[in-house]
Protein backbone atom coordinates (compact mmCIF):
# COMPACT_ATOMS: atom_id res chain seq x y z
CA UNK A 1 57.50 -31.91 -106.83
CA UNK A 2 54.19 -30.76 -108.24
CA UNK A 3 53.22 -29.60 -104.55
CA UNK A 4 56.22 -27.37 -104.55
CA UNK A 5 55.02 -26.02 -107.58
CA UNK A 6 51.58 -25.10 -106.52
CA UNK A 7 52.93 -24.07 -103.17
CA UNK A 8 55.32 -21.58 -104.65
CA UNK A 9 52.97 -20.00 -107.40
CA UNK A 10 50.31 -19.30 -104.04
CA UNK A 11 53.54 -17.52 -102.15
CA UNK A 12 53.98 -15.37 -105.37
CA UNK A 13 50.59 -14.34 -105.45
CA UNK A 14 50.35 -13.16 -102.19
CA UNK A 15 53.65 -11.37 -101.93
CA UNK A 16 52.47 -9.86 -105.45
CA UNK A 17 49.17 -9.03 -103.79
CA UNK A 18 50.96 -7.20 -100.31
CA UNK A 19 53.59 -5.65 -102.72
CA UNK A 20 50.41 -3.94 -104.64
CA UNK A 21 49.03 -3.07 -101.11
CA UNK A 22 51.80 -1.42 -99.69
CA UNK A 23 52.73 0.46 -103.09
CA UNK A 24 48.55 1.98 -102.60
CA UNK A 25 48.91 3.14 -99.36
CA UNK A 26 52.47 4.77 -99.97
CA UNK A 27 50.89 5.96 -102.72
CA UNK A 28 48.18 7.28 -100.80
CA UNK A 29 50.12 8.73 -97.63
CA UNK A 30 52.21 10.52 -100.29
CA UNK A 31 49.28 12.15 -102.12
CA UNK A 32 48.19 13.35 -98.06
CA UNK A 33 51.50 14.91 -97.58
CA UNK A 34 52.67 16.32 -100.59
CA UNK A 35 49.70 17.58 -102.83
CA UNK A 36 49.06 21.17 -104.07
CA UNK A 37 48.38 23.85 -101.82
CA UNK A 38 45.59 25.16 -104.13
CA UNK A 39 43.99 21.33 -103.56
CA UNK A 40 43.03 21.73 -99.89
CA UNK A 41 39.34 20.93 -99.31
CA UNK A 42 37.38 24.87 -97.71
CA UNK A 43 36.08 24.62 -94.37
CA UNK A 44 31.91 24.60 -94.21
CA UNK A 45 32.01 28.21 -93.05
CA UNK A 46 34.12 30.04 -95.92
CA UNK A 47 32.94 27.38 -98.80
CA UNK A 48 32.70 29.66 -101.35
CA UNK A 49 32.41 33.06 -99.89
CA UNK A 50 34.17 35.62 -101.63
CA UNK A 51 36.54 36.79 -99.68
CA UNK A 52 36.69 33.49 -97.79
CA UNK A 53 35.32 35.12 -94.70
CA UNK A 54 33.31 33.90 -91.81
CA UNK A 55 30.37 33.82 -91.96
CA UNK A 56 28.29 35.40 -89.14
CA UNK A 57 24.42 33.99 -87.74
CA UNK A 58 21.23 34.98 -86.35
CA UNK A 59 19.82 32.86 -84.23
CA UNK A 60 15.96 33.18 -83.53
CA UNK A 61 14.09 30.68 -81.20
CA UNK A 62 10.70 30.34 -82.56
CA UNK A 63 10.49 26.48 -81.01
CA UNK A 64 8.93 27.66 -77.96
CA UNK A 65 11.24 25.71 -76.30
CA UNK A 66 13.35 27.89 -74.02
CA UNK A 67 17.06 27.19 -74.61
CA UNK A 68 16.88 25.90 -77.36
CA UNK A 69 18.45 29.23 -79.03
CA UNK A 70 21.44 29.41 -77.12
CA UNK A 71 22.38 25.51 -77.73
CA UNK A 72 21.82 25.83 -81.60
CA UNK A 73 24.55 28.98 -81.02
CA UNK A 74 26.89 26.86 -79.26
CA UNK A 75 27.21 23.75 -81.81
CA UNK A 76 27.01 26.85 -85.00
CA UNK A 77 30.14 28.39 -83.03
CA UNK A 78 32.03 25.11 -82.38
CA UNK A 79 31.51 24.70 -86.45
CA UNK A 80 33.19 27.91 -86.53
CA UNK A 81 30.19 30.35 -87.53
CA UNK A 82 30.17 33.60 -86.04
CA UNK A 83 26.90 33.70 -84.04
CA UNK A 84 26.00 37.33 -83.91
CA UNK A 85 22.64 37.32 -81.92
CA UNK A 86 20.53 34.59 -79.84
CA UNK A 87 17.21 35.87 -79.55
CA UNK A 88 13.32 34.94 -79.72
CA UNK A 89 11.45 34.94 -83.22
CA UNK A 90 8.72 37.16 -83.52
CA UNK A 91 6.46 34.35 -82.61
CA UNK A 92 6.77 30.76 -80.66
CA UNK A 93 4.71 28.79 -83.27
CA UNK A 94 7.13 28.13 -86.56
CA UNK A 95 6.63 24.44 -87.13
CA UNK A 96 9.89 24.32 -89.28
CA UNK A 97 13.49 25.35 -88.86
CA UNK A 98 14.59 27.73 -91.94
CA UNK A 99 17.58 29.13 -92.93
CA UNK A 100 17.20 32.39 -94.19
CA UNK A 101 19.83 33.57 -97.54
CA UNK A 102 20.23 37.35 -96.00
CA UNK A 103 22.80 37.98 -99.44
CA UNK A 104 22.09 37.97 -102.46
CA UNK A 105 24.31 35.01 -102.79
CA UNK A 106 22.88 31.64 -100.82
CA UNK A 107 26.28 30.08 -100.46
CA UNK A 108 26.59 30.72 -97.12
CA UNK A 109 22.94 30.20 -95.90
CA UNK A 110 23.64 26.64 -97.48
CA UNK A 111 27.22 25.74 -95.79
CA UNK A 112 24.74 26.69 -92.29
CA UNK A 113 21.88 24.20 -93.28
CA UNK A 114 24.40 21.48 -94.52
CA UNK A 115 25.98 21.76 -90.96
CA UNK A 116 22.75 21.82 -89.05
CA UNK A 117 21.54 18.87 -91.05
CA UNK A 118 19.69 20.28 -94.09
CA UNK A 119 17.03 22.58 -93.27
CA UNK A 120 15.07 24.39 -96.06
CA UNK A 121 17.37 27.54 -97.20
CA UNK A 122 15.11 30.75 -98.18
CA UNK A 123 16.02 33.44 -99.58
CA UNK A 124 15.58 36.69 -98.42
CA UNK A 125 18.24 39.33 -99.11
CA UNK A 126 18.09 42.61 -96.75
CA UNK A 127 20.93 45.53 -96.47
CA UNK A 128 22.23 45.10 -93.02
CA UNK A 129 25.34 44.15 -91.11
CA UNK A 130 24.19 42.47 -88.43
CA UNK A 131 24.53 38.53 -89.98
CA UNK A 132 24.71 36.76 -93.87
CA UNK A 133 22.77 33.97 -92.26
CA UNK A 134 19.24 33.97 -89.94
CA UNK A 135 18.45 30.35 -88.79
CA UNK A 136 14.75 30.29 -87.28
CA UNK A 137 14.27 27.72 -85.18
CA UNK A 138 10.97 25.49 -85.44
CA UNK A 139 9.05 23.01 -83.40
CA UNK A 140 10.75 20.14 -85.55
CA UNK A 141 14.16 21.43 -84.70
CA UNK A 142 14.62 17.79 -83.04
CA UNK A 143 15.63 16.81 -86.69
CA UNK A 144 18.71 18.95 -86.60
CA UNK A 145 22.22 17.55 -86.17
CA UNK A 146 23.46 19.24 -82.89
CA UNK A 147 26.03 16.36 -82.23
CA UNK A 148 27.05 18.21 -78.86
């Protein structure tokens, strides 16, 4: 009779401990499906941006490398930046990728550098409309994240 005992108090405990499991992930599925609106996580390219906008890139090849340009373009577009220009720097020698802040607000020069991998962010505000964001590319531009 004891064994019964012992044998009965186990089953408890682990129909307790599935009943617990399956009340988190209902729990959990339900919180997916039916939270606030205003709780949605921003994608990387309108985090914070005033008017929740795209934001649009320069792209400058300083690497040396040719190509190079036009492949950082593609992954910043599939991220859903609006590349505005692929071009060369003003020189082939920059020995580190930047991300140039072209507003007075970095924001947006950040959400580019956190998708590239975290290059440096400068800042270096200018009145045009040609892009928010200028990302130079360096010789070490093997340490960005272009998962392509």
């Amino acid at each position: 009779m004891a064994r019964s005992a012992k044998g009965g108090t186990a089953a408890r405990v682990a129909i307790a401990g599935l009943a617990i499991l399956v009340a988190a992930l209902v729990f959990s599925w339900a919180y997916a499906t039916f939270r606030p609106a205003g709780d949605s996580r921003p994608d990387l390219t309108t985090a914070g941006t005033p008017e929740r906008r795209v934001v649009r890139v320069q792209v400058l090849n300083g690497s040396g490398e040719g190509g190079i340009g036009s492949r950082v373009a593609s992954f910043l577009r599939q991220g859903g930046f609006h590349v505005v220009e692929v071009r060369n720097a003003d020189r082939s020698d920059y020995h580190a990728t930047l991300v140039v802040a072209r507003r007075a607000d970095p924001v947006s020069a950040r959400a580019v550098a956190r998708y590239l991998g975290g290059p440096p962010v400068i800042k270096q505000a200018w009145d045009s409309d040609v892009a928010d964001v200028t990302v130079v590319l360096g010789s070490d531009r093997s340490r960005l994240h272009l998962d392509d």
